[in-house]
N, C-alpha and C. Protein backbone atom coordinates (compact mmCIF):
# COMPACT_ATOMS: atom_id res chain seq x y z
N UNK A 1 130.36 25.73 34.02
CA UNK A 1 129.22 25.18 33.31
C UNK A 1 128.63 24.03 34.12
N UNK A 2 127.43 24.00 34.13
CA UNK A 2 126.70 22.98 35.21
C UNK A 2 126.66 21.36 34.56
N UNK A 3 126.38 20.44 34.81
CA UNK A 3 126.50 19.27 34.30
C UNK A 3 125.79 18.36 34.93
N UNK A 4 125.93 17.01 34.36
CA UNK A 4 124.93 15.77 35.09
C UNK A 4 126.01 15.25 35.24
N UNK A 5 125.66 14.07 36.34
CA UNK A 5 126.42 12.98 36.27
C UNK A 5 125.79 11.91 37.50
N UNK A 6 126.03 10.56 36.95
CA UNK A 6 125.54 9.51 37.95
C UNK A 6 124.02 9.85 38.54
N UNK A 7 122.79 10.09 37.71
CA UNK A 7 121.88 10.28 38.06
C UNK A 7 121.59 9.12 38.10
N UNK A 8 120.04 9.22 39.51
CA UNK A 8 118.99 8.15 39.47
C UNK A 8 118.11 9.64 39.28
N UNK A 9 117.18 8.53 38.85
CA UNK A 9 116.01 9.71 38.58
C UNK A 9 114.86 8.98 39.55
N UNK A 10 113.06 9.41 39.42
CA UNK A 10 111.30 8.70 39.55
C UNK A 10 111.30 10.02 38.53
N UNK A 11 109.98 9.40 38.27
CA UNK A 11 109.38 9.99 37.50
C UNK A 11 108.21 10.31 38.20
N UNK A 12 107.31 11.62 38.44
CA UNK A 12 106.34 11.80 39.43
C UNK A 12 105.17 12.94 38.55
N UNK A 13 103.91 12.82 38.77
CA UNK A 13 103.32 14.14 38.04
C UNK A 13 103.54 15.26 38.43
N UNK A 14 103.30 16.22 37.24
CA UNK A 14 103.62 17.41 38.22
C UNK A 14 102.74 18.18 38.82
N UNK A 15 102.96 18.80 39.60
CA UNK A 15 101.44 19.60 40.33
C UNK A 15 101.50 20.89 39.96
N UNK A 16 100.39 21.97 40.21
CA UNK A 16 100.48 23.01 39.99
C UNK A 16 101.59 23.63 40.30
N UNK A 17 102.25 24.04 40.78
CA UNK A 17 103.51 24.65 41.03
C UNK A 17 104.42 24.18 40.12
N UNK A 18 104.69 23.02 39.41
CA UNK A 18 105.50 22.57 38.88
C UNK A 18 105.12 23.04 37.22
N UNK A 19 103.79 23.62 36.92
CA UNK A 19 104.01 23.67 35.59
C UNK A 19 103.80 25.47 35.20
N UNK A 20 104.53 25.49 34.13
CA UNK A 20 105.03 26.51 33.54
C UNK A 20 104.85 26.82 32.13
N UNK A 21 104.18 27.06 31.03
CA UNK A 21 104.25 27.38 30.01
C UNK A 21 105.66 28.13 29.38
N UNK A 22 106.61 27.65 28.69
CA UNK A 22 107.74 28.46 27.71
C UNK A 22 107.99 27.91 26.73
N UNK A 23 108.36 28.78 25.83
CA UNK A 23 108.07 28.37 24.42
C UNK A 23 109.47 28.76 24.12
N UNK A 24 110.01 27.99 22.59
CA UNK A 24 111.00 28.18 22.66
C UNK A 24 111.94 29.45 22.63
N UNK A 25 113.00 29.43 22.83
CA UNK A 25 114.11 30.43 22.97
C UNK A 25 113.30 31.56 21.69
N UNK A 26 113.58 32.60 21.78
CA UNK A 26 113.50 33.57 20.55
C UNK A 26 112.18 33.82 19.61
N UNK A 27 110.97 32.82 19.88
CA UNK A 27 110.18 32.81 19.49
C UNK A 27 109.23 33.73 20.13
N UNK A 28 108.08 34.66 19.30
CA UNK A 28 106.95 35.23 20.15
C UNK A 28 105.78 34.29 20.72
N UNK A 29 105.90 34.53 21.78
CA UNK A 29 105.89 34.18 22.59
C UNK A 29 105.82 33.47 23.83
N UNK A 30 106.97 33.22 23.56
CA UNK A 30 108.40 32.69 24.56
C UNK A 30 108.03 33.06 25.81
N UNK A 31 108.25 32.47 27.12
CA UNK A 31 108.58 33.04 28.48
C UNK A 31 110.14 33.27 28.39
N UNK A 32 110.46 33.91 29.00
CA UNK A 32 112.30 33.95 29.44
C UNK A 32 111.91 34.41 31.18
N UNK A 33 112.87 32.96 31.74
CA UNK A 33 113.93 32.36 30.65
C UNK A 33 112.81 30.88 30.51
N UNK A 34 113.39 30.19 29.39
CA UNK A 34 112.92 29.37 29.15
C UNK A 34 113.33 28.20 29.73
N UNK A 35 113.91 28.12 30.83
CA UNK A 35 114.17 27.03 31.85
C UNK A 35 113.01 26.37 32.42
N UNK A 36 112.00 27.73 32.90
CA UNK A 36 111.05 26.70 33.45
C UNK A 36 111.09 26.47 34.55
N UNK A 37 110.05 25.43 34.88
CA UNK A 37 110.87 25.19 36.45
C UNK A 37 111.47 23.53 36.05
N UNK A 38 112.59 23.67 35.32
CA UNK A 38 113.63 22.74 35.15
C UNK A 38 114.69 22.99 36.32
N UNK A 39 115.21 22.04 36.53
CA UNK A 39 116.35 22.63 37.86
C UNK A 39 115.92 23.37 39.15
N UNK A 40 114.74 22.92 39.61
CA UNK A 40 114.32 23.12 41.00
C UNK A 40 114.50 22.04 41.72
N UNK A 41 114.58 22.43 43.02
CA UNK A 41 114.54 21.72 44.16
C UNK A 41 112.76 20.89 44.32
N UNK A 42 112.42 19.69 44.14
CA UNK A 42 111.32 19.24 44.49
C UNK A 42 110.34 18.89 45.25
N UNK A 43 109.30 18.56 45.85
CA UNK A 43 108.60 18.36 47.02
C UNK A 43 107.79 17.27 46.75
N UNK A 44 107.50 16.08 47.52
CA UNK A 44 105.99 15.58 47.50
C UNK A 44 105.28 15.87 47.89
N UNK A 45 103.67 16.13 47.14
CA UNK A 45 102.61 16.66 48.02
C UNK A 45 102.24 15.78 48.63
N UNK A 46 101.60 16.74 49.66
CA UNK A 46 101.39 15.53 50.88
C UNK A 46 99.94 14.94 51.20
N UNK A 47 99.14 15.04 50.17
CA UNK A 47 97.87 14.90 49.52
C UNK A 47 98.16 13.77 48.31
N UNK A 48 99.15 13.40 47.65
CA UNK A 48 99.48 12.78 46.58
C UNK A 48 100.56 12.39 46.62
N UNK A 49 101.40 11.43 46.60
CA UNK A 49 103.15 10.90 46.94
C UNK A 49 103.05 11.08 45.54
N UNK A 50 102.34 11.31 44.31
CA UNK A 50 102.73 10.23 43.11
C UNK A 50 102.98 12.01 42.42
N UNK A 51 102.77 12.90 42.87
CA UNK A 51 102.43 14.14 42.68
C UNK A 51 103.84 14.60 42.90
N UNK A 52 104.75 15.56 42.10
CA UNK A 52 105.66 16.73 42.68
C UNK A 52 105.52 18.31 42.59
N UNK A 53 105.65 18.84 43.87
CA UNK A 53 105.66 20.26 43.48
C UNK A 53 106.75 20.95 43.72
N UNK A 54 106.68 22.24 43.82
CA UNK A 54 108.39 23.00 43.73
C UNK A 54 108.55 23.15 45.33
N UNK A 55 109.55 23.16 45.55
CA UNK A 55 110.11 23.52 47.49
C UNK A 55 109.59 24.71 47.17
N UNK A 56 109.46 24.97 48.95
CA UNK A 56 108.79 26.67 49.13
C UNK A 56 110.61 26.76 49.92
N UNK A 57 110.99 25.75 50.40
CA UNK A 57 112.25 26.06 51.63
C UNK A 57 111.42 26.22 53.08
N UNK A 58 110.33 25.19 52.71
CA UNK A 58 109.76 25.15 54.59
C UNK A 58 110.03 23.74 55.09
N UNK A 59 110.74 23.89 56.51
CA UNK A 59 111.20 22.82 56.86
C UNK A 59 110.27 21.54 57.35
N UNK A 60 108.90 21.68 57.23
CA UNK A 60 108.28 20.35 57.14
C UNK A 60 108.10 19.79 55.40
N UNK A 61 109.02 20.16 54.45
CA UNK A 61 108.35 19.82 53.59
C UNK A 61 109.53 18.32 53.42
N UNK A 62 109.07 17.42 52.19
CA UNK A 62 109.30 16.44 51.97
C UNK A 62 110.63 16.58 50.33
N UNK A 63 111.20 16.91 50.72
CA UNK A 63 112.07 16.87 49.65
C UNK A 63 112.44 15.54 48.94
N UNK A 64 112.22 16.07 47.50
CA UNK A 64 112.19 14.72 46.65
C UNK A 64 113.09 14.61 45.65
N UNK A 65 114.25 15.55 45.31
CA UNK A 65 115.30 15.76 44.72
C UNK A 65 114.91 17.11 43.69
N UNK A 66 115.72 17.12 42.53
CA UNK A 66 115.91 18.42 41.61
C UNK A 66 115.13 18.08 40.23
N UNK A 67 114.34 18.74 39.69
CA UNK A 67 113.78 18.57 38.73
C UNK A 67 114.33 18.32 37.53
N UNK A 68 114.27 17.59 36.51
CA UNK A 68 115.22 17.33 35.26
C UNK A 68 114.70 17.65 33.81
N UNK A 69 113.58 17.85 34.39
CA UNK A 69 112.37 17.92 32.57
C UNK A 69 111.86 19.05 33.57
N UNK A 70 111.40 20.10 32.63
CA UNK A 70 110.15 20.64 32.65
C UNK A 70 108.98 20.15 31.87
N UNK A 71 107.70 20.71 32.98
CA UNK A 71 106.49 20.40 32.61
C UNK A 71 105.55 21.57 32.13
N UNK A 72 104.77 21.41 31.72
CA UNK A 72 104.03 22.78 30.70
C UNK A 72 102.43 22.44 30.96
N UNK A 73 102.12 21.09 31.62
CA UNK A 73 100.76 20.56 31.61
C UNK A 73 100.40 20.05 32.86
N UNK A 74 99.52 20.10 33.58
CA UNK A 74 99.05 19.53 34.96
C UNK A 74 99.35 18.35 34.35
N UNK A 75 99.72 17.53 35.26
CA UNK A 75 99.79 16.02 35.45
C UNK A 75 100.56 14.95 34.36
N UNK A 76 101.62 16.06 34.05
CA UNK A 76 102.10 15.82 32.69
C UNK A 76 103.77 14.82 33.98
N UNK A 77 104.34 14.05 33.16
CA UNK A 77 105.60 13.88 33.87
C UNK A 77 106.59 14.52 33.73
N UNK A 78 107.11 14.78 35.14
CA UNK A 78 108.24 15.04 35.62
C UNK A 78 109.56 14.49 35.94
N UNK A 79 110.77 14.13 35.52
CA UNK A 79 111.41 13.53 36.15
C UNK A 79 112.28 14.47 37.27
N UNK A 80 112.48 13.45 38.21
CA UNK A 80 113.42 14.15 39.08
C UNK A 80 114.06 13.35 39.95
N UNK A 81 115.70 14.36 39.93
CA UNK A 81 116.38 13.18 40.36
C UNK A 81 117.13 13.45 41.50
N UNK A 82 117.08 12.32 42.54
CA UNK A 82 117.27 11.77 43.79
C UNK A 82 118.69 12.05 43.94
N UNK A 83 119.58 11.37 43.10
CA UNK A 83 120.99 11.06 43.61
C UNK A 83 121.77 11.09 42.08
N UNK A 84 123.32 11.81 42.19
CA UNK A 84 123.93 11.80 41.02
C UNK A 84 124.24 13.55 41.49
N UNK A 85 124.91 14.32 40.17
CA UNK A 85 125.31 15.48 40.49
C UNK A 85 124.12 15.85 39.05
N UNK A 86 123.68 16.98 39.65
CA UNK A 86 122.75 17.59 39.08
C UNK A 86 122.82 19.31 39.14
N UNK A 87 122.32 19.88 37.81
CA UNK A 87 122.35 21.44 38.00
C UNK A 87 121.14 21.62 38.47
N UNK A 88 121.47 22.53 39.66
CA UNK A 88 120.40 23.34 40.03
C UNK A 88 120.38 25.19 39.53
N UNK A 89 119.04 25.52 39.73
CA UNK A 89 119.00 27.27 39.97
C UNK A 89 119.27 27.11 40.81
N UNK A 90 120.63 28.35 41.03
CA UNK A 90 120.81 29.25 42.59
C UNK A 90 119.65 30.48 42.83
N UNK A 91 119.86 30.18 44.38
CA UNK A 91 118.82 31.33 44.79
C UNK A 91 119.96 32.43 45.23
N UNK A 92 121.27 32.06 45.48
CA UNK A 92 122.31 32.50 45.73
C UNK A 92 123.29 32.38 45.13
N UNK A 93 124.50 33.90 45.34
CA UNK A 93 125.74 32.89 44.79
C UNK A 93 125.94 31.81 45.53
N UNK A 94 126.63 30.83 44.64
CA UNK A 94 127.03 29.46 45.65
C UNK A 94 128.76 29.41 45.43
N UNK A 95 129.24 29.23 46.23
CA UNK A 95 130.72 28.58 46.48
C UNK A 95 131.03 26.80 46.42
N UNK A 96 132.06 26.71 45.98
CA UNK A 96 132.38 25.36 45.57
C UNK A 96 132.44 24.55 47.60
N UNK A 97 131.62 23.72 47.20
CA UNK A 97 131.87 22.90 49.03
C UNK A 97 130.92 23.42 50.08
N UNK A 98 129.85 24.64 49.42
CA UNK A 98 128.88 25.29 49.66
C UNK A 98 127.78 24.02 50.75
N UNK A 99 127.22 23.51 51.56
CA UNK A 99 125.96 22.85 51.66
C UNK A 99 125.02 23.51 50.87
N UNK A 100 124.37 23.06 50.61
CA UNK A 100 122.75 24.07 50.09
C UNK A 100 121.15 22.83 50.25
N UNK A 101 120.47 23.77 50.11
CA UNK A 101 118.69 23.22 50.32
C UNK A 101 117.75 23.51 49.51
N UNK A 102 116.87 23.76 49.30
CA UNK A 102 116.21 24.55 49.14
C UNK A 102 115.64 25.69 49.61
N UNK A 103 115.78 26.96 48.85
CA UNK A 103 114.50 28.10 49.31
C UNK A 103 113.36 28.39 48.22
N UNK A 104 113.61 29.79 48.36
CA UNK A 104 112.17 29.84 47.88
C UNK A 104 112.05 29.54 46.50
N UNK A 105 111.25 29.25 45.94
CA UNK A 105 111.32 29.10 44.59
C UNK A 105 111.15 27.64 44.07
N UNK A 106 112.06 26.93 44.98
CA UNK A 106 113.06 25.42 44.79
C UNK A 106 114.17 25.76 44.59
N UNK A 107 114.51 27.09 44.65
CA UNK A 107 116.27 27.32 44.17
C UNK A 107 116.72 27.33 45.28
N UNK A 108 118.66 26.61 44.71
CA UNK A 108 119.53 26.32 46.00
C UNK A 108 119.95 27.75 46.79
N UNK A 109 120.21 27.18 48.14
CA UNK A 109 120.48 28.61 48.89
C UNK A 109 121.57 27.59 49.74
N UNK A 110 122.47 28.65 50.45
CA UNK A 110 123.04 27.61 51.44
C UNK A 110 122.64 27.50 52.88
N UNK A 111 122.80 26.43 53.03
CA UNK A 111 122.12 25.23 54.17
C UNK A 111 123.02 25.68 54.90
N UNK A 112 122.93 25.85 56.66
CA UNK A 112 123.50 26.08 57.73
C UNK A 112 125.18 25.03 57.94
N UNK A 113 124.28 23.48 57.75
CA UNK A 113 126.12 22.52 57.99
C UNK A 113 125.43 21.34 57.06
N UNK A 114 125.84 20.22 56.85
CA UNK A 114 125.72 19.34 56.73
C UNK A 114 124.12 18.62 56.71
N UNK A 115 124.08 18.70 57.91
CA UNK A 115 122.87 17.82 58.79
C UNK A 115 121.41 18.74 58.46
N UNK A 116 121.22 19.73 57.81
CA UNK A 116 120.42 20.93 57.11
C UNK A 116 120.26 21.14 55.77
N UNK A 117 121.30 19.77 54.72
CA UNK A 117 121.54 19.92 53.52
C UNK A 117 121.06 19.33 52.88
N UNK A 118 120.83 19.08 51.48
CA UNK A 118 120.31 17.94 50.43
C UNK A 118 121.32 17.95 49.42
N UNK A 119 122.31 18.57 49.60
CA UNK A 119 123.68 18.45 48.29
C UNK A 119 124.73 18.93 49.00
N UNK A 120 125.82 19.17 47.92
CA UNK A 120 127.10 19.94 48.33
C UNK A 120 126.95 20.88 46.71
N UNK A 121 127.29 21.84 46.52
CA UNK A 121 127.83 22.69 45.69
C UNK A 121 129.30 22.15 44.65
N UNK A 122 129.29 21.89 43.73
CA UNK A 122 130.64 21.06 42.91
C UNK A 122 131.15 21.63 41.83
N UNK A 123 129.82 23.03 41.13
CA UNK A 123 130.46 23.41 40.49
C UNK A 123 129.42 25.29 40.79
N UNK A 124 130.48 25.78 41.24
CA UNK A 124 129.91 27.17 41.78
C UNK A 124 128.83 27.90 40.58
N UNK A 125 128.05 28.64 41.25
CA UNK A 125 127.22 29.62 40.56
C UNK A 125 127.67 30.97 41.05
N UNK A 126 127.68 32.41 40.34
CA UNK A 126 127.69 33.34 40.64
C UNK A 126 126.57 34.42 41.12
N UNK A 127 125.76 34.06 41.12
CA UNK A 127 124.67 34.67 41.20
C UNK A 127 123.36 34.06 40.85
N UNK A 128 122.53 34.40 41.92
CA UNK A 128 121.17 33.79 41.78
C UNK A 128 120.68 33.82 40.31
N UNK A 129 120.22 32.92 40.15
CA UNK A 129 119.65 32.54 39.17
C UNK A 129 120.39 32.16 38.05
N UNK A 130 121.62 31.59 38.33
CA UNK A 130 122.81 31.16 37.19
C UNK A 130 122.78 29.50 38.17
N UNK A 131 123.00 28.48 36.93
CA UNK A 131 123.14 26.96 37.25
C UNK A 131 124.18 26.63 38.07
N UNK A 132 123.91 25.96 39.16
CA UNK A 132 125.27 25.71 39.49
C UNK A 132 125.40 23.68 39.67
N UNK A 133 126.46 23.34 39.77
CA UNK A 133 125.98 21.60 39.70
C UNK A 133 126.08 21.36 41.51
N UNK A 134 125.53 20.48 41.45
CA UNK A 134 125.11 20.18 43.33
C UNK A 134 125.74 18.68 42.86
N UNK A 135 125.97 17.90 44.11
CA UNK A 135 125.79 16.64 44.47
C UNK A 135 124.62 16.14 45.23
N UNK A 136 123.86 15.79 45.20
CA UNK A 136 122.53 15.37 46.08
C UNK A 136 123.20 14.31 47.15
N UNK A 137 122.66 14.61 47.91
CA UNK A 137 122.89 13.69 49.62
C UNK A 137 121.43 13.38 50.08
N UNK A 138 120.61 13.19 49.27
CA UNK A 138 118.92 13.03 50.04
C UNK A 138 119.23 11.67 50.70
N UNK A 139 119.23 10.87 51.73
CA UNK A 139 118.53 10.38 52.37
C UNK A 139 120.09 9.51 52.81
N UNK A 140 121.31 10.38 52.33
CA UNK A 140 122.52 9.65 53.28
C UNK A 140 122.91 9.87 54.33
């Protein structure tokens, strides 16, 4: 089961990419899943610092940590957080001690070593698109 712990968070708007309409669980009509883009990997646009959008997994982008709220509205806030252990979507299975980054989506994939990473893997996922908890390493 994925979990928080020792978060810092910013709070940033969200940009197009970041918003999503879902309604709740079981209701007509609902998106599923109703995550959202909660638990993505983040970006600053590079037109707006104050702005976040979702990682594409291209290596000029500006990674800004994992998303914690979903947003449903342009320019609505986002939090997202920097440092602490945080669940992400896998884009992959992940293994415990895994590196990972972002790919496509903003979901974690694994990162080549270390020096290519923005977390470690702490609590495994089985398959893409199941939570797994990361440790964030942005800017150590």
């Amino acid at each position: 089961m994925a979990y928080t712990e020792n978060l810092e968070q910013r709070t940033y708007e969200a940009g197009s990419t970041l918003v999503q309409v879902v309604g709740v669980p079981g209701m007509p009509g609902s998106v599923e899943p109703n995550i959202g883009t909660q638990y993505l990997f983040a970006i600053m646009d590079k037109t707006d610092k104050d702005v976040a959008q979702v990682a594409t997994g291209g290596a000029t982008e500006i990674v800004i940590g994992v998303t914690t709220t979903k947003s449903q509205h342009l320019k609505t806030p986002v939090a997202v957080a920097y440092d602490g252990r945080v669940p992400v979507q896998a884009g992959v299975a992940l293994a415990y001690g895994d590196y990972v980054k972002p790919g496509a989506g903003g979901k974690a994939v694994v990162a080549a070593d270390a020096a290519t990473s923005f977390g470690i893997c702490v609590e495994p996922a089985s398959a893409a698109g199941v939570l797994a908890t990361v440790e964030l390493v942005l800017g150590r």
